[in-house]
Protein backbone atom coordinates (compact mmCIF):
# COMPACT_ATOMS: atom_id res chain seq x y z
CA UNK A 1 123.85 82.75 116.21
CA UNK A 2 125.90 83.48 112.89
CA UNK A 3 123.09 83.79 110.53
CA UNK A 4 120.66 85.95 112.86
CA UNK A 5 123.78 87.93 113.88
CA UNK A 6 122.76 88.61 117.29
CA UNK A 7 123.07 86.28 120.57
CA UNK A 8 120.77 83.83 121.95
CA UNK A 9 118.26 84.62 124.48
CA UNK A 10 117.61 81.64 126.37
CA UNK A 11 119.64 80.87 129.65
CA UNK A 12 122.21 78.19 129.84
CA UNK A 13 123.09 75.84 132.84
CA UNK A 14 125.63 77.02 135.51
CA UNK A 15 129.25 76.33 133.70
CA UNK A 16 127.47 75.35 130.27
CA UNK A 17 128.91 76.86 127.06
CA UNK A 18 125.15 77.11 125.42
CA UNK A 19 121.95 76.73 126.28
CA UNK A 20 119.97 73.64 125.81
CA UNK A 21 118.62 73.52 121.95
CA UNK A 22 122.27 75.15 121.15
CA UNK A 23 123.87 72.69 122.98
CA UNK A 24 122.38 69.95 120.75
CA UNK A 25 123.25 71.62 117.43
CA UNK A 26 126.74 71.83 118.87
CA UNK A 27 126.46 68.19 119.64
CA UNK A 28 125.51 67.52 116.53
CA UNK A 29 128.14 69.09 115.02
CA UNK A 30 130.55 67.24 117.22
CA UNK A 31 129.19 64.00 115.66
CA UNK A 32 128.04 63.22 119.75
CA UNK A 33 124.78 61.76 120.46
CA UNK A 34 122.20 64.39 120.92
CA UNK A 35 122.77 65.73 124.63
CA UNK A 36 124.16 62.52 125.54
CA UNK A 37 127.69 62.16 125.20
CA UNK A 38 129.89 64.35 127.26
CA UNK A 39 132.96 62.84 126.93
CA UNK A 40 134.89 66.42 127.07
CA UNK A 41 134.40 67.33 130.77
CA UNK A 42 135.96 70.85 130.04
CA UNK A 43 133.55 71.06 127.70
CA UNK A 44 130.43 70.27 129.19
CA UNK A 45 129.12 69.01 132.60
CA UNK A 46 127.34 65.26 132.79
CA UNK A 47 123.75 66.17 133.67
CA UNK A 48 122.26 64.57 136.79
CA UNK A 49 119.46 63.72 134.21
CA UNK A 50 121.97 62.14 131.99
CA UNK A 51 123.48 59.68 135.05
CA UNK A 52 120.03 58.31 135.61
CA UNK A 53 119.97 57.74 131.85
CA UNK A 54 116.68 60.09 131.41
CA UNK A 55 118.32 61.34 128.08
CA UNK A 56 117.09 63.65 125.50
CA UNK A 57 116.27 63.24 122.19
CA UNK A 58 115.03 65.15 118.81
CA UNK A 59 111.04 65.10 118.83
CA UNK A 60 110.03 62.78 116.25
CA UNK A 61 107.37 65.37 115.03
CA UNK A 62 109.85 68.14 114.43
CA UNK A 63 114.01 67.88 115.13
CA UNK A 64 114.68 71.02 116.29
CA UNK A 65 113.91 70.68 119.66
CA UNK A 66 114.43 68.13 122.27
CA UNK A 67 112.23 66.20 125.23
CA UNK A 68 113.36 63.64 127.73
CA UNK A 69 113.42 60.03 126.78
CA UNK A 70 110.96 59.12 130.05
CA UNK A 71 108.36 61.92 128.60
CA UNK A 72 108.31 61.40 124.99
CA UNK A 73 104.79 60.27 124.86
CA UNK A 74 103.58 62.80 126.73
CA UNK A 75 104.85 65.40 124.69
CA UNK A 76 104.08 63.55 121.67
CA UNK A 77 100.61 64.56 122.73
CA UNK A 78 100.70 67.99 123.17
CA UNK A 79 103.97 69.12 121.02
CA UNK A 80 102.59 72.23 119.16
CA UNK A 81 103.39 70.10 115.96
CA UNK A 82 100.04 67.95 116.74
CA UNK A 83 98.52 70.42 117.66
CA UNK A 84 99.34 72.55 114.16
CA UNK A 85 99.23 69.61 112.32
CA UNK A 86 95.23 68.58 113.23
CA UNK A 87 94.32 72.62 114.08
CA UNK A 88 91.67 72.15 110.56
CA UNK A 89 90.20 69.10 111.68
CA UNK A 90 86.61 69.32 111.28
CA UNK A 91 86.50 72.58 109.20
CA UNK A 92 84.88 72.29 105.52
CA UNK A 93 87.61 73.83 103.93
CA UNK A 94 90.19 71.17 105.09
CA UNK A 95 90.70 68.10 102.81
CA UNK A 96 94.11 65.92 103.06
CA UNK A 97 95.74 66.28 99.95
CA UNK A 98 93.41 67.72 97.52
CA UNK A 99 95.72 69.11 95.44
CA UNK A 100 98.27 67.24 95.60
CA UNK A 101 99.78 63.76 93.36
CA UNK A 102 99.70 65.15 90.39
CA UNK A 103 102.66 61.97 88.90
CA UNK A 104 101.17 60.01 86.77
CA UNK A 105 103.05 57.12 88.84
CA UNK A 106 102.31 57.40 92.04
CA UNK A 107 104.04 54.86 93.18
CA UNK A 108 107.52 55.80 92.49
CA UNK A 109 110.76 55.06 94.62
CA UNK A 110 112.11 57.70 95.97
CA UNK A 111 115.26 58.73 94.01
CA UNK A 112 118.77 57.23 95.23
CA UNK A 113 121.09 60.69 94.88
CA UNK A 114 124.57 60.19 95.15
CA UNK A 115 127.35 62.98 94.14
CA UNK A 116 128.22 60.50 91.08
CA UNK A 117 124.55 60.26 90.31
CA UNK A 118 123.73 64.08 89.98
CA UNK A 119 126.86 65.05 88.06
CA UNK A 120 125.71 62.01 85.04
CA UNK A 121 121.98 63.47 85.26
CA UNK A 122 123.26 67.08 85.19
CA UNK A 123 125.10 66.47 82.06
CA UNK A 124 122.53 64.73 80.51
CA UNK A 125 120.25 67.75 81.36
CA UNK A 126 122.79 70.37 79.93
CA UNK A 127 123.01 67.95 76.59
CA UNK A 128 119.02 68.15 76.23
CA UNK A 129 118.54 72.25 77.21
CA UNK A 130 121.05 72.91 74.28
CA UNK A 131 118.96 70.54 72.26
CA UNK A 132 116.21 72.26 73.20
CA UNK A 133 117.71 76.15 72.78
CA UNK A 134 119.26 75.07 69.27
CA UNK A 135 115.18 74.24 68.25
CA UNK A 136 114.17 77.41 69.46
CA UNK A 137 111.31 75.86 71.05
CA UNK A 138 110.56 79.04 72.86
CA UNK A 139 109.91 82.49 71.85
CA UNK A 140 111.91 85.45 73.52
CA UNK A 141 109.88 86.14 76.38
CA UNK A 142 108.72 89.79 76.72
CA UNK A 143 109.61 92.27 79.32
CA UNK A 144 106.50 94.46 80.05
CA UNK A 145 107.31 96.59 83.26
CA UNK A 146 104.46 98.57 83.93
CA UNK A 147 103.78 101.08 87.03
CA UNK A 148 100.54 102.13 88.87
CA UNK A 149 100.23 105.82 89.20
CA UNK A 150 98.72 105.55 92.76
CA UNK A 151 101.36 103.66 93.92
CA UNK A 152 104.13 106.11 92.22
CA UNK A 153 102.51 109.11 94.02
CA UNK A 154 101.49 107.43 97.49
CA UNK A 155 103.98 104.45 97.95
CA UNK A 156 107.61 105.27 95.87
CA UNK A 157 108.09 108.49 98.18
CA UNK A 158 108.16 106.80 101.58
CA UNK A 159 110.61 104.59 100.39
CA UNK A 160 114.47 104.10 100.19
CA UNK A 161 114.25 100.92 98.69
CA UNK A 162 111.50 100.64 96.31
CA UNK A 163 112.57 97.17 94.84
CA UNK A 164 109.13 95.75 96.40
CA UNK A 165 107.47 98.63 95.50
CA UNK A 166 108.08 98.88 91.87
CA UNK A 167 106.97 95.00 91.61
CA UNK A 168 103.95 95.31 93.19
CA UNK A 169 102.99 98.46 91.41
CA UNK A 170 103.67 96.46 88.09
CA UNK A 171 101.82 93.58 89.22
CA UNK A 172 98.78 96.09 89.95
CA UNK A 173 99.25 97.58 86.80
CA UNK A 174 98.73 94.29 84.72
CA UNK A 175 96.10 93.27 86.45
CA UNK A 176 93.90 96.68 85.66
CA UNK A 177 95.07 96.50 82.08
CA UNK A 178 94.06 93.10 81.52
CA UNK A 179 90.57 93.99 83.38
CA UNK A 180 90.69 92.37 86.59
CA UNK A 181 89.58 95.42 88.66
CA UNK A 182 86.17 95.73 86.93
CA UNK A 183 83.28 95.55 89.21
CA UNK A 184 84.88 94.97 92.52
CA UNK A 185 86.37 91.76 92.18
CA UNK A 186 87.64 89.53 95.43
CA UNK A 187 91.15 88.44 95.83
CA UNK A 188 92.38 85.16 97.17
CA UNK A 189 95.58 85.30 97.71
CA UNK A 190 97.69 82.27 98.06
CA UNK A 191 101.03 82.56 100.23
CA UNK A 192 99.86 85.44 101.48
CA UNK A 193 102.23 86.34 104.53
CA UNK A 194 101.47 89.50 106.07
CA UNK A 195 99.30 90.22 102.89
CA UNK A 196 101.02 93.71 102.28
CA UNK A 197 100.35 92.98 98.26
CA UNK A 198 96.33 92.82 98.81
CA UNK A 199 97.03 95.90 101.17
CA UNK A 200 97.87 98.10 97.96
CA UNK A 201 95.68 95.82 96.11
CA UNK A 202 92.85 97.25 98.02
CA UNK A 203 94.24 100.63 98.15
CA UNK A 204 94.08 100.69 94.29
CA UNK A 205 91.10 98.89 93.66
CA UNK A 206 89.05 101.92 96.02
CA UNK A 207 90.86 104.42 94.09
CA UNK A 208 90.38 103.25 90.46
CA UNK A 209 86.54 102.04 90.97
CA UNK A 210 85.04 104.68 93.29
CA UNK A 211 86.87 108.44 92.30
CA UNK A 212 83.63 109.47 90.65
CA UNK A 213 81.43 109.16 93.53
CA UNK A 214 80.93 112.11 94.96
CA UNK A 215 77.36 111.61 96.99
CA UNK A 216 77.50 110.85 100.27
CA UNK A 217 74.60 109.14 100.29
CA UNK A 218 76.51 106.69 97.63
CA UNK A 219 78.59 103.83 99.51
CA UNK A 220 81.74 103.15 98.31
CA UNK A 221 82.40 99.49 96.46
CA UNK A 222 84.74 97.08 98.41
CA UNK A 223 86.92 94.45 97.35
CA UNK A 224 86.80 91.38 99.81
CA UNK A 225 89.61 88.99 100.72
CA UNK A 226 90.68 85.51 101.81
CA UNK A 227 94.56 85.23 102.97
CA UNK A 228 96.12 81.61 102.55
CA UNK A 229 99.11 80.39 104.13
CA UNK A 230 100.37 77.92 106.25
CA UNK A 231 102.85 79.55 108.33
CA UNK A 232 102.19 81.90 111.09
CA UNK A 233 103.12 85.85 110.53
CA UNK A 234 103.66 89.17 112.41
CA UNK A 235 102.65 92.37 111.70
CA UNK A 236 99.97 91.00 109.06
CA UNK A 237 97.91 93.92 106.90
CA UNK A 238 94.47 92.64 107.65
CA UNK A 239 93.85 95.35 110.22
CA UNK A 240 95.51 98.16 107.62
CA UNK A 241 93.41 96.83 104.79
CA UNK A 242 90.34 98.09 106.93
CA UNK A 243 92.19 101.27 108.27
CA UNK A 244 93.04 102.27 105.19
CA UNK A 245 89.29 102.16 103.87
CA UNK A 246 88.28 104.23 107.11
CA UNK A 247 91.05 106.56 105.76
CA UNK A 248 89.50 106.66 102.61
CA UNK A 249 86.00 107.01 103.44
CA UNK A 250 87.30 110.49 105.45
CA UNK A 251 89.10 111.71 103.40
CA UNK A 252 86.16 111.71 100.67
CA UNK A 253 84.13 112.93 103.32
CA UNK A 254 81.81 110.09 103.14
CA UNK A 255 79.16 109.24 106.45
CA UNK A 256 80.61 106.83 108.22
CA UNK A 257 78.53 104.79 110.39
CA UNK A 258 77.90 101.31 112.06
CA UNK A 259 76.36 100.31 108.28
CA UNK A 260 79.93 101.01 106.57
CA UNK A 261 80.55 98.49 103.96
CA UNK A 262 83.83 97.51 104.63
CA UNK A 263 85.97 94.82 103.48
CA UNK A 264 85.20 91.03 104.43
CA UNK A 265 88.35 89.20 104.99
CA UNK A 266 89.27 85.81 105.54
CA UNK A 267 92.50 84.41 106.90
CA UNK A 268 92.68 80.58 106.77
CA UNK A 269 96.10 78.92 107.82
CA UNK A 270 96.45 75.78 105.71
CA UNK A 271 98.58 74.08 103.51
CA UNK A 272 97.34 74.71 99.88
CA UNK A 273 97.94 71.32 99.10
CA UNK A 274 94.88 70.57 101.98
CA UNK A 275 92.59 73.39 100.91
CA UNK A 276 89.19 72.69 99.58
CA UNK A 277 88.43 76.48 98.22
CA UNK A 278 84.73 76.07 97.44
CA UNK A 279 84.01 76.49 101.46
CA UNK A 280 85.08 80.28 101.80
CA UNK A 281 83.71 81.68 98.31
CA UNK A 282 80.97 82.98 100.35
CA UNK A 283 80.99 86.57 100.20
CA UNK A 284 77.80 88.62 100.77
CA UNK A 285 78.58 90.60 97.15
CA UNK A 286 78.62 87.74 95.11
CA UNK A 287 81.62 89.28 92.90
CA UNK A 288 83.78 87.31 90.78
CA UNK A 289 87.20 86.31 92.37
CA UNK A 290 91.12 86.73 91.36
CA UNK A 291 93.80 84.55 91.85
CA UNK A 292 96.73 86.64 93.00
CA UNK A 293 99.87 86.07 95.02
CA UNK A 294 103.78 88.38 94.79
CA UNK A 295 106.54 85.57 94.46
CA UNK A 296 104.91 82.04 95.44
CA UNK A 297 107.04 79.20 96.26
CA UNK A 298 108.26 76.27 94.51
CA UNK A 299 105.68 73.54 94.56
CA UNK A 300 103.00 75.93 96.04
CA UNK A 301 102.77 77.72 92.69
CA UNK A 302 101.43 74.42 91.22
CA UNK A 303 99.15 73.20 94.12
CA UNK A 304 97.17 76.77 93.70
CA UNK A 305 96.87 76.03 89.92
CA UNK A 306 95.35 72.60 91.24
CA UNK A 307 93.26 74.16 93.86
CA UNK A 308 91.66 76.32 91.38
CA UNK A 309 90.95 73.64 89.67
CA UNK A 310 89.43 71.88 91.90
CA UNK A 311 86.67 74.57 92.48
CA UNK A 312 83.05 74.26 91.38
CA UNK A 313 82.15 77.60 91.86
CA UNK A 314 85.31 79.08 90.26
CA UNK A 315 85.51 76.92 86.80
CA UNK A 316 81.55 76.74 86.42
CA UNK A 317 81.62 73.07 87.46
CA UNK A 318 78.37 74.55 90.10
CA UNK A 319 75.61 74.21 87.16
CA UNK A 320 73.57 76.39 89.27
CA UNK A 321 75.48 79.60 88.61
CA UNK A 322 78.35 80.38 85.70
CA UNK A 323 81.90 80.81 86.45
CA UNK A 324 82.76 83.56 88.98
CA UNK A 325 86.49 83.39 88.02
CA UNK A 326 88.32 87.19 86.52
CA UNK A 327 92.37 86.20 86.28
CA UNK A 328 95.45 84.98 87.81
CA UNK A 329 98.24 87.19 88.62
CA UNK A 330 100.91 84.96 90.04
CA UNK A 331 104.39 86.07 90.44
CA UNK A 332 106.43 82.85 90.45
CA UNK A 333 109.69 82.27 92.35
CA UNK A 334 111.76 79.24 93.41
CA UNK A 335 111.38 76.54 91.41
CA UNK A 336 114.81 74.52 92.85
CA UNK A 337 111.85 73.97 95.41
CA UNK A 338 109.41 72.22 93.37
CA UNK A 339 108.99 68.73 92.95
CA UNK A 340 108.05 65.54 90.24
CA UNK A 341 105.35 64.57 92.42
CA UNK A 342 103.48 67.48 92.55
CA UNK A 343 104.31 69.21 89.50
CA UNK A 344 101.54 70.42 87.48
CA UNK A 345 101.97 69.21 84.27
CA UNK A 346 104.52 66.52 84.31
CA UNK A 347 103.13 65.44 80.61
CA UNK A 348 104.82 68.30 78.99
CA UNK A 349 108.10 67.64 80.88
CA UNK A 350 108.17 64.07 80.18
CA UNK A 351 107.57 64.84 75.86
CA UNK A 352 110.75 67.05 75.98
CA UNK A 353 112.89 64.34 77.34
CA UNK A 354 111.28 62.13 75.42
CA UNK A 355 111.96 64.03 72.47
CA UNK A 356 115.02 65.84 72.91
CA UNK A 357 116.89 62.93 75.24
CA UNK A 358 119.72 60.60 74.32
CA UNK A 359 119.61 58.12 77.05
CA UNK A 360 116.87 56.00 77.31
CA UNK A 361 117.44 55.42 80.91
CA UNK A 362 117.48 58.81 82.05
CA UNK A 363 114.06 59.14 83.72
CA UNK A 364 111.19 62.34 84.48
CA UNK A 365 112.33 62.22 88.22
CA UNK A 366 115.85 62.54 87.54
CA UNK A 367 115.92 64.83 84.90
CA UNK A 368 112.76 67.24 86.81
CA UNK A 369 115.24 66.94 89.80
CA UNK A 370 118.45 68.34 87.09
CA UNK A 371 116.05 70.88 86.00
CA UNK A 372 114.82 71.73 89.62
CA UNK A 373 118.57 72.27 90.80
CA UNK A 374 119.51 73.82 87.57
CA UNK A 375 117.28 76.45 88.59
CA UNK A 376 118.98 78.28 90.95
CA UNK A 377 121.81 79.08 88.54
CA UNK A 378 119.56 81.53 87.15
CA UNK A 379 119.14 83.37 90.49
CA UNK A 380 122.69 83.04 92.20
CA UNK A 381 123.71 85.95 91.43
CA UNK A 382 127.41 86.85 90.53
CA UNK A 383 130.07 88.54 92.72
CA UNK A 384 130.72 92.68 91.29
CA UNK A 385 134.56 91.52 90.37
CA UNK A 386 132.56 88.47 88.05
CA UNK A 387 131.70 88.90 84.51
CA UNK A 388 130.14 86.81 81.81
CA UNK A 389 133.07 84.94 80.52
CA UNK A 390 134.47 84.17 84.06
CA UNK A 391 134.35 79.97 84.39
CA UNK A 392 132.84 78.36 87.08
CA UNK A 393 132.84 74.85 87.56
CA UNK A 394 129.53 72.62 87.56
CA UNK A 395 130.39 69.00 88.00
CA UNK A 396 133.90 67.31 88.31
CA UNK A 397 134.71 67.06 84.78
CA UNK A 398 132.51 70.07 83.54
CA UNK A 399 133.30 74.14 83.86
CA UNK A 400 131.39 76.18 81.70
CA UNK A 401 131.06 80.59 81.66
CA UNK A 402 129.02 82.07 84.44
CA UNK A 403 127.09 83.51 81.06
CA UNK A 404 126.56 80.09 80.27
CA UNK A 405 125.26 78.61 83.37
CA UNK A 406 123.03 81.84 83.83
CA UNK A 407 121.08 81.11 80.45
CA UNK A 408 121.03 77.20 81.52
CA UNK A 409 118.96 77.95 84.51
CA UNK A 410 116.94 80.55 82.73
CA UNK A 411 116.17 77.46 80.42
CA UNK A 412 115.33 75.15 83.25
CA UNK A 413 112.91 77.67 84.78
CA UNK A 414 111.42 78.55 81.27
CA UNK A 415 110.38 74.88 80.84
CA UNK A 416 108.81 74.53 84.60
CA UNK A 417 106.84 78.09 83.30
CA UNK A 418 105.66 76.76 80.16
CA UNK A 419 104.12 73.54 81.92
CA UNK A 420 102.48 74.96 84.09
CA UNK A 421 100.96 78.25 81.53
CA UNK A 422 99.93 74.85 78.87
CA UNK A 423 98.46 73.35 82.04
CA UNK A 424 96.53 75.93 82.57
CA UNK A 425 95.33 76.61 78.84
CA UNK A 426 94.32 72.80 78.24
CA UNK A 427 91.94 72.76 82.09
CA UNK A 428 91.52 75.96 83.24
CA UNK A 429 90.39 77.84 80.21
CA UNK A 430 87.10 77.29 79.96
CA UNK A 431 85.21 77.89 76.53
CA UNK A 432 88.63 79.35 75.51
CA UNK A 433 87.46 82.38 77.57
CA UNK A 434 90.63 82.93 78.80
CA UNK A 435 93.91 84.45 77.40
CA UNK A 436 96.99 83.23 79.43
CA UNK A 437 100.88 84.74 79.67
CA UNK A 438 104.12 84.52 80.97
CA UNK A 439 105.74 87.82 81.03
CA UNK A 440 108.88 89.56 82.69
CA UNK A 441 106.71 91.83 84.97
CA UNK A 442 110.35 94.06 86.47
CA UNK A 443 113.60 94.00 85.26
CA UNK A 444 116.38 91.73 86.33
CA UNK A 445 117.79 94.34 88.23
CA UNK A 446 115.29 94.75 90.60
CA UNK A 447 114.24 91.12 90.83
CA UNK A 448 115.69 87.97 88.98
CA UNK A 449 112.29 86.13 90.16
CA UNK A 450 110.26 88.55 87.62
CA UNK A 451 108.32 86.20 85.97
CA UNK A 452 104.65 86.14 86.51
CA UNK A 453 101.70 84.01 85.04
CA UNK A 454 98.62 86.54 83.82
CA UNK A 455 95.24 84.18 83.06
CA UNK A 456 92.92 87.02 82.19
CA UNK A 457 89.54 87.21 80.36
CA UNK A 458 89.75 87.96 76.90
């Protein structure tokens, strides 16, 4: 397997090249029906399945693997796809797309791309961003790198590569500055993986809130959490979180007993664009909540926004008790993954091309989809032999300077940023009791995803 570097574990059949699911990318590659055609004999045996025409094909539910044509239905019924895809059925949290449709028309044809197609709406794209840069729409956005001292003294020195390191100790450090670690806040945090951000999270929030407790008759104050994401992970932090306020509680020499207030956590896996939030705000301490998540993904970045939204009990919508919302610390990444449907504030999008366009045809799907794969030429990277006047070539009849196409896609993701920060000024700021950022959080070198979105209370 070229990208994992290593071989394949699975067996193969007696005088078969690869195994079975290899065999059908092979196949596939080959331009051969999936498993089917064996025209090459040298290549690869006729299966005695195969002669009594009991072929297989993709599973309908997910492509990468294969079932016999006589057993389809049967597996249809207990492929772990169906089973993953109705595991929340039932639960109060789960509601089918919540947070999702966010197009003002829904009912939009799905874009016809063609090579000819994207180069036209790419140029018309480029024309508008320098439209847009000669206006100076935007100001210079700041670079703020800040670092935690915990996480200098206890994290940096176990380290050889501190890249994640230095990112979340600037993350941490905004988010005390701007006062989001007052009174023992809980964390949601959305994409959470293995949750190793709201591992240090924690760590920091027992050291900055409970060093002056000294008793120990006095328990300690804990931060509780609720872990979102659809995917499943290894080697999670949940259990660490806990360990490491064990760790603490001994090394302050603190009673420890069966009464120990430890940290409440919640791990829910669900698509964000399914999750009803109001469910799981049900922690015994009744403390305020923050929004936080270290480099969330294209489109999810937008269904959070709309899942906070969506809250009664964090925007005050619950008349029977005020707002229990802090902040929003979300460190953005991937926007080439977002898309028109879903995108938070396609409003603001649709007014620049309005505005700044020159072809009245050129529509808010095709020119989100330009600025969605313009994107990535802000995060490509360049070769050590490159430099800033090098050419590269974009489209057929276009090359510009690698200098050039880096501050095009800086553009692109600038305007996706401020959509989403006016978004969340015009509904989320309730009372105007919010104050709400984008800011460079690390510098390019250790991260060119370094932008983050800071809602905090003013």
């Amino acid at each position: 397997m070229e990208k994992k570097r290593r071989r394949c574990g699975m067996t193969r059949r007696n005088g078969e090249q690869y195994c079975t699911e290899h065999l059908n990318i092979w196949k596939k590659k080959q331009g051969n029906a999936v498993h089917n055609n064996n025209n090459n004999n040298n290549e690869s045996k006729v299966h005695d399945n195969e002669k009594n025409n009991d072929q297989r094909i993709p599973c309908p539910l997910d492509p990468n693997h294969t079932v016999k044509k006589s057993q389809l239905e049967k597996h249809l019924k207990k492929c772990n796809k169906t089973k993953l895809k109705h595991s929340n059925d039932g639960k109060p949290y789960y509601s089918i797309d919540i947070n999702g449709d966010h197009h003002p028309h829904k009912e939009q044809s799905k874009l016809e791309i063609t090579e000819t197609s994207r180069n036209k709406w790419i140029m018309e794209t480029i024309s508008i961003l320098e439209e847009i840069s000669k206006s100076n729409l935007f100001d210079e956005m700041p670079l703020i790198e800040k670092s935690n001292k915990f996480m200098e003294e206890n994290r940096f020195k176990l380290l050889t590569n501190k890249k994640h390191a230095i990112q979340q100790s600037s993350l941490i450090q905004h988010m005390i500055d701007k006062k989001m670690f007052r009174n023992n806040p809980n964390f949601i945090e959305f994409g959470s993986g293995r949750a190793e951000f709201s591992r240090y999270v924690n760590q920091v929030v027992l050291c900055e809130n409970n060093n002056d407790i000294d008793s120990t008759d006095v328990e300690p104050q804990t931060s509780n959490f609720i872990f979102i994401d659809r995917a499943s992970n290894r080697m999670k932090f949940d259990k660490k979180i806990l360990d490491d306020y064990v760790e603490w509680i001994s090394n302050k020499n603190k009673k420890s007993g069966e009464k120990m207030n430890v940290p409440d956590i919640k791990r829910v896996k669900i698509d964000i664009r399914d999750l009803k939030l109001d469910p799981l705000l049900s922690f015994p301490n009744n403390n305020n909540y923050v929004a936080i998540s270290k480099h969330l993904c294209g489109v999810a970045t937008d269904l959070t926004l709309k899942c906070i939204q969506n809250s009664d009990i964090l925007t005050g919508k619950d008349l029977s008790s005020p707002s229990n919302f802090d902040g929003i610390c979300i460190a953005m990444c991937c926007r080439h993954v977002c898309n028109s449907n879903d995108y938070v504030n396609p409003v603001f999008v649709n007014s620049l091309l309005e505005k700044y366009g020159h072809d009245e045809t050129f529509t808010y799907d095709q020119f989100f989809y330009s600025l969605q794969k313009m994107c990535s030429w802000a995060t490509c990277g360049r070769r050590d032999d490159m430099n800033d006047h090098d050419v590269v070539r974009i489209t057929d009849d276009k090359s510009i300077t690698l200098k050039e196409r880096e501050q095009f896609g800086l553009l692109a993701r600038r305007i996706i940023d401020e959509g989403r920060k006016n978004w969340v000024k015009k509904n989320l700021n309730n009372a105007n009791d919010f104050t709400v950022e984008l800011v460079k959080y690390v510098h390019s070198d250790v991260s060119l995803e370094n932008i983050v979105l800071l809602v905090s209370k003013k």
